[in-house]
N, C-alpha and C. Protein backbone atom coordinates (compact mmCIF):
# COMPACT_ATOMS: atom_id res chain seq x y z
N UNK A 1 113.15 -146.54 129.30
CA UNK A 1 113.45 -147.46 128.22
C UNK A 1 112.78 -147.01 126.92
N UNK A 2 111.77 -146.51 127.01
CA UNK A 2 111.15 -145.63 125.91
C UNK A 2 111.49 -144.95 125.27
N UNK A 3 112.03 -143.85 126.25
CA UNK A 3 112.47 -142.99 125.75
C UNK A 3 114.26 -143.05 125.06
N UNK A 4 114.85 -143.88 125.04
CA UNK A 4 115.63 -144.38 124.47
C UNK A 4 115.75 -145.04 123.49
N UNK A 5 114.45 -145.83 123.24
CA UNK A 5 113.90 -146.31 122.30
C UNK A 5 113.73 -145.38 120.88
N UNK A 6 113.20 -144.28 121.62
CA UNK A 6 113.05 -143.17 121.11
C UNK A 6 114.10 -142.63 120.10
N UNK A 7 114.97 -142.03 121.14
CA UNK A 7 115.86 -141.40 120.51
C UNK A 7 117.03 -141.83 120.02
N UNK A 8 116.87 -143.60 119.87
CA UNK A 8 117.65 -144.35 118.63
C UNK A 8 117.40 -144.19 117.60
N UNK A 9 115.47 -144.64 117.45
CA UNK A 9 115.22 -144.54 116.39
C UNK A 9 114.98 -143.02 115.71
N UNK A 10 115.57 -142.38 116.23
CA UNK A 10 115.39 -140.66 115.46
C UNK A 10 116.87 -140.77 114.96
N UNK A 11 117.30 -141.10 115.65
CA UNK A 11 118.73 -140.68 115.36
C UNK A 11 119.48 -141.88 113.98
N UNK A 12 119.01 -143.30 113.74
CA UNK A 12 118.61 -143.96 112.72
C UNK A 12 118.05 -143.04 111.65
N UNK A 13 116.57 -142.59 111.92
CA UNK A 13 116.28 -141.68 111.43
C UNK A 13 117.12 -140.65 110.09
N UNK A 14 117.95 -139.85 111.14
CA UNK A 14 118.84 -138.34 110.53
C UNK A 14 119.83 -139.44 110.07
N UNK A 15 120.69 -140.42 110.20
CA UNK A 15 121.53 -141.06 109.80
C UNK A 15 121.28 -141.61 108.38
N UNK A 16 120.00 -141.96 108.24
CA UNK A 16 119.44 -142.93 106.92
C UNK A 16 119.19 -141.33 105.73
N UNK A 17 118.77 -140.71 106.60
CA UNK A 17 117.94 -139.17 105.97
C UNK A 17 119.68 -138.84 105.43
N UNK A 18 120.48 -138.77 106.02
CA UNK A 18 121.45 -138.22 105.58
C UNK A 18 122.72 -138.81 104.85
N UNK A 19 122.43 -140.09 104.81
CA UNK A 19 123.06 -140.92 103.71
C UNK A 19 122.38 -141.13 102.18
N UNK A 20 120.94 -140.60 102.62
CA UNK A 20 120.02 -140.70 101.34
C UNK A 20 120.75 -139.40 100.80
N UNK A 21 120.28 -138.46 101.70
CA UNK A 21 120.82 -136.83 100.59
C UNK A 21 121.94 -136.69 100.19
N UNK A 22 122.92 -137.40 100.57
CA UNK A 22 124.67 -137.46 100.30
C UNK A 22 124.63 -138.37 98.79
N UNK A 23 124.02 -139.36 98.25
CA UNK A 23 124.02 -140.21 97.47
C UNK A 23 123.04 -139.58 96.40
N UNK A 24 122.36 -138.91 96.93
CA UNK A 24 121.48 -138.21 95.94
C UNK A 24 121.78 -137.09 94.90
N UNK A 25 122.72 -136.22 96.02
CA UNK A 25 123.41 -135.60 95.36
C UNK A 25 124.71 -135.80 94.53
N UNK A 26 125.20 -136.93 95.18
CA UNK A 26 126.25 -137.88 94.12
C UNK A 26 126.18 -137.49 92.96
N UNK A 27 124.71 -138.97 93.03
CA UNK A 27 124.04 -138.95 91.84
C UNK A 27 123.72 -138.11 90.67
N UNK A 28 123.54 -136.88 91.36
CA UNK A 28 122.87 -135.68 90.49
C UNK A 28 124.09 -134.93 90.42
N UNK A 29 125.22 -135.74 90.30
CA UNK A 29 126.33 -134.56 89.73
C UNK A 29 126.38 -133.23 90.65
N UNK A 30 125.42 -132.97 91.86
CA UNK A 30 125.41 -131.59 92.45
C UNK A 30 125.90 -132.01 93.62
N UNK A 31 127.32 -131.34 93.57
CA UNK A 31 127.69 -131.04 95.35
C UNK A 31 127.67 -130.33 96.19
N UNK A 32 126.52 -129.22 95.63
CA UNK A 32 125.97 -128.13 96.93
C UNK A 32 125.33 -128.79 98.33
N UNK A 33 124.73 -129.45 98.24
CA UNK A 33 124.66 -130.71 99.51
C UNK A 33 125.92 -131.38 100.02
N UNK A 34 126.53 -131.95 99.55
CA UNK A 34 127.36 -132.95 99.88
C UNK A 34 128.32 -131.83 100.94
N UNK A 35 128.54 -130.56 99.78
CA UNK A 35 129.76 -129.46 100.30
C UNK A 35 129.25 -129.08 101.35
N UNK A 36 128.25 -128.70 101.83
CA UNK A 36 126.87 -128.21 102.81
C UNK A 36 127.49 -128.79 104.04
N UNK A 37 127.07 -130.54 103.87
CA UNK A 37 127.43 -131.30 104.86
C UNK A 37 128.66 -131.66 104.80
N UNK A 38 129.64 -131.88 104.34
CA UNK A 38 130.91 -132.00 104.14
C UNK A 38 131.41 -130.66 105.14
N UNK A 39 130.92 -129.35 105.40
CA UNK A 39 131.90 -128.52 105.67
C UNK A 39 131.40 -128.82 107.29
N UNK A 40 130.01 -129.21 107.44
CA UNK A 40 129.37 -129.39 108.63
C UNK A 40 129.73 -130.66 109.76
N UNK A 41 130.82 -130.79 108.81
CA UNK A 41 131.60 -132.34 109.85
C UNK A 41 130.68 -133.72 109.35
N UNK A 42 130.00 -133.80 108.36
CA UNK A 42 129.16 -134.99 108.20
C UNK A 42 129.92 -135.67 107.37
N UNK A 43 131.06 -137.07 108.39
CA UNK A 43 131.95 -137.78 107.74
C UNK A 43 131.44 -138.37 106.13
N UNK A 44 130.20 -139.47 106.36
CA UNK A 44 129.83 -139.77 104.60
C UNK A 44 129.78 -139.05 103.65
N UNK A 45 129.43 -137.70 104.12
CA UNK A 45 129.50 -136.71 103.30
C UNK A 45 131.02 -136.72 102.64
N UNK A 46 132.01 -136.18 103.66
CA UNK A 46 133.12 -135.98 102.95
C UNK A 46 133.88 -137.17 102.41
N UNK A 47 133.35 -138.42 102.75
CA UNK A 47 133.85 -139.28 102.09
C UNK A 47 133.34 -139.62 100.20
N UNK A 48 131.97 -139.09 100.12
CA UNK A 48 131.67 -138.62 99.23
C UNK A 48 131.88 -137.71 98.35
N UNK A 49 132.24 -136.63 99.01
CA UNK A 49 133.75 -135.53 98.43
C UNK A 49 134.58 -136.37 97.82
N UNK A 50 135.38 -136.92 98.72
CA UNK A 50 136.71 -137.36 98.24
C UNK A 50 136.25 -137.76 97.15
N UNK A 51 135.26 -139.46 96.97
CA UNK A 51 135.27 -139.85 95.56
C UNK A 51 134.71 -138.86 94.71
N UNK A 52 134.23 -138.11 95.01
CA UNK A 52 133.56 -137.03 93.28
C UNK A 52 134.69 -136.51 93.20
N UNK A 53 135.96 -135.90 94.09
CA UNK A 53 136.92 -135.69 92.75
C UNK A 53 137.74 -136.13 92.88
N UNK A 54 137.82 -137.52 93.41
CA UNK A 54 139.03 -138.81 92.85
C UNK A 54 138.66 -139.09 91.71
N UNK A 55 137.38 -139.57 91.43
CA UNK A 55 137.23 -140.18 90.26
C UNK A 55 136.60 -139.62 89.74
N UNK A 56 136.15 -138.19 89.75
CA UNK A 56 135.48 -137.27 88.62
C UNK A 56 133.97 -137.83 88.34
N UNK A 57 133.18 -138.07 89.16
CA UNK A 57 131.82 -138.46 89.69
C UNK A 57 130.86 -137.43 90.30
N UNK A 58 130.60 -136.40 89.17
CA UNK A 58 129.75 -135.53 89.75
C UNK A 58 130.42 -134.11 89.35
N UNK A 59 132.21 -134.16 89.50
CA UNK A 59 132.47 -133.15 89.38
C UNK A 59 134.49 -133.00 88.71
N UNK A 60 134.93 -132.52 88.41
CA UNK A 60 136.30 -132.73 87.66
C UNK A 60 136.85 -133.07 88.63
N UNK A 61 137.71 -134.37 88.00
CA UNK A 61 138.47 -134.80 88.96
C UNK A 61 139.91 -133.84 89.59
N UNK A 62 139.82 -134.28 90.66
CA UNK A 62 140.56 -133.13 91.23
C UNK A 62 141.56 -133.74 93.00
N UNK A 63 142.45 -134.30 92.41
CA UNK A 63 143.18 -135.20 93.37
C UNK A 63 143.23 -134.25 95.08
N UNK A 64 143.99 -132.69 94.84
CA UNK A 64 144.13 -132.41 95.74
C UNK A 64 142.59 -132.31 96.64
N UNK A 65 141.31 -131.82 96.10
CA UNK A 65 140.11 -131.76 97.06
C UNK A 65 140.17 -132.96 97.66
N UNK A 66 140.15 -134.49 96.29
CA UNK A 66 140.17 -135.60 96.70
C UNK A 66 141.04 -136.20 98.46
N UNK A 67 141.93 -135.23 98.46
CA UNK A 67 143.13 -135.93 99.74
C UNK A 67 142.38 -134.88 101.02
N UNK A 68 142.37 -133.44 100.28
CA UNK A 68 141.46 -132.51 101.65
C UNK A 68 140.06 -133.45 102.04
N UNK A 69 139.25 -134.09 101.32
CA UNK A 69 138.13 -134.40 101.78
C UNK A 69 137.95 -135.68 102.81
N UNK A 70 139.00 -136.53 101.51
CA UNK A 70 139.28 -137.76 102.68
C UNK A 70 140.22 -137.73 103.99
N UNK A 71 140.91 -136.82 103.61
CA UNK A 71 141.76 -136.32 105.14
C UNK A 71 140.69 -136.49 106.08
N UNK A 72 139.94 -135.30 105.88
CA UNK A 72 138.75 -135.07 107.21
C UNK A 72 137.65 -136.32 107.33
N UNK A 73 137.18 -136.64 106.56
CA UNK A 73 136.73 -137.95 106.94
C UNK A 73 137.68 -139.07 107.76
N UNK A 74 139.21 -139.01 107.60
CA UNK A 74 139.86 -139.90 108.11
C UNK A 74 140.01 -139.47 109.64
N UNK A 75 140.22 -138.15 109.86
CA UNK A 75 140.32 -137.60 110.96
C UNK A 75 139.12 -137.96 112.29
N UNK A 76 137.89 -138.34 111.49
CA UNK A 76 136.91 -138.99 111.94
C UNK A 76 136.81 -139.97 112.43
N UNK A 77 138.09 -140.82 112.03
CA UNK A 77 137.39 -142.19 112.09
C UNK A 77 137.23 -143.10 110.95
N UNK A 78 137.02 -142.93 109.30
CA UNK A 78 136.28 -143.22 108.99
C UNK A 78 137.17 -144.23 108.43
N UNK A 79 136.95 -145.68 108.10
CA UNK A 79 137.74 -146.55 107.85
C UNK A 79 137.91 -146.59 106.13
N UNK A 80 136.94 -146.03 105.22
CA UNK A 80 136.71 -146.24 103.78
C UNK A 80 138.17 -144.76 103.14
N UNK A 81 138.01 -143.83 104.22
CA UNK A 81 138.64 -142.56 104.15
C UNK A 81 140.19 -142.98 104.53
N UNK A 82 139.89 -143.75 105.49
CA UNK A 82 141.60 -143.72 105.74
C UNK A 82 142.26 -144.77 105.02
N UNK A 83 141.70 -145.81 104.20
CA UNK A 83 142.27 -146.01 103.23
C UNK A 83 142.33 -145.80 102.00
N UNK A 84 141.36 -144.50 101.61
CA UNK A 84 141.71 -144.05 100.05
C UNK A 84 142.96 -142.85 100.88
N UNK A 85 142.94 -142.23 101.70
CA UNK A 85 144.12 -141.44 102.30
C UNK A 85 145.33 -142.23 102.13
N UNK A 86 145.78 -143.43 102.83
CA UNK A 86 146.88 -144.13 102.47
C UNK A 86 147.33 -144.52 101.12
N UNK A 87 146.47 -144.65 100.07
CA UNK A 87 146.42 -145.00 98.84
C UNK A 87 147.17 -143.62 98.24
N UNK A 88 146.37 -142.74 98.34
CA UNK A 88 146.93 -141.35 98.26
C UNK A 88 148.19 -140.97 98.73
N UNK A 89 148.97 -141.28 100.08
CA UNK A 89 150.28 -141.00 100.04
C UNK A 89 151.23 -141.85 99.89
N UNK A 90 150.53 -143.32 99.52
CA UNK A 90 151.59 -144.28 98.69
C UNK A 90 151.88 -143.70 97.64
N UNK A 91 150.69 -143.74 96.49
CA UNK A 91 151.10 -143.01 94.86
C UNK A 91 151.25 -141.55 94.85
N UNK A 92 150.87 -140.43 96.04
CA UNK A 92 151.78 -139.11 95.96
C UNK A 92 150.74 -138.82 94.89
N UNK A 93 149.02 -139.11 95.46
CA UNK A 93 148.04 -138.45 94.59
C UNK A 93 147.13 -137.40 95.28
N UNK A 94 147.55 -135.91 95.04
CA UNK A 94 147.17 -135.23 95.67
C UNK A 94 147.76 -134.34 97.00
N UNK A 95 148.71 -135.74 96.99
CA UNK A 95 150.05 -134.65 98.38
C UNK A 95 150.85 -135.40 97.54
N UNK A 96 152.13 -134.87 98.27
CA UNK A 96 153.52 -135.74 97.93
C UNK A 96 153.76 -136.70 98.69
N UNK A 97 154.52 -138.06 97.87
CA UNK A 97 154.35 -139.41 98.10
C UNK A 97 155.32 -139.51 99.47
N UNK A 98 154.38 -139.93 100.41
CA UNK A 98 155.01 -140.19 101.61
C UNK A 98 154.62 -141.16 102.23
N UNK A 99 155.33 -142.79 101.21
CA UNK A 99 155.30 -143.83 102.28
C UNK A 99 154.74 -144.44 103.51
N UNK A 100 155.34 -143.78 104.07
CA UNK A 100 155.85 -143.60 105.74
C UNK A 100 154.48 -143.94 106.35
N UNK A 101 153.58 -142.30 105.51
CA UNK A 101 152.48 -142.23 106.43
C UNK A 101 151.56 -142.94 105.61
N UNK A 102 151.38 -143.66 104.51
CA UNK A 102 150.70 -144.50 103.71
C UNK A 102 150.39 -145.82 104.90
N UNK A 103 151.50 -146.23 105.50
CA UNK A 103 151.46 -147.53 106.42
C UNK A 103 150.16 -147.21 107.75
């Protein structure tokens, strides 16, 4: 039971540690982190992608990274990702407008 105890709270830990450095780097306009963890499968990360170049937060906005980043975050799982993804192939921002898969 301890040891479970344990290795929640580590893993809390890298989770908190790694939502701090994702926001940090937001913040600081630098996405050598974010891209770091973004390529490393770390969903917040790439959901953090997406918005720095949906909305040009850190870095020029840039629709198509915007749809690559939240793609893979959506592919995850991630519920914030798969609806800026649907948003994206309703208005045909970043791919071409495809309804269909917006639903």
């Amino acid at each position: 039971m301890k040891s479970l105890k344990k290795l929640l709270l580590s893993m809390l830990t890298v989770v908190a540690l790694t939502l701090y450095i994702c926001n940090a780097a937001a913040e600081d306009g630098q996405l050598d982190g974010l891209l770091i963890l973004g390529e490393q499968g770390e969903v917040e990360a790439q959901l953090q992608l997406g918005d720095a170049y949906y909305f040009g937060k850190g870095a020029a906005q840039n629709p198509g990274q915007a749809f690559f980043w939240y793609e893979k975050a959506a592919r995850q799982g991630h519920p914030e990702a798969q609806r800026a993804l649907g948003a994206m192939y309703k208005l045909g921002k970043g791919t071409a407008r495809e309804p269909e898969k917006a639903a």
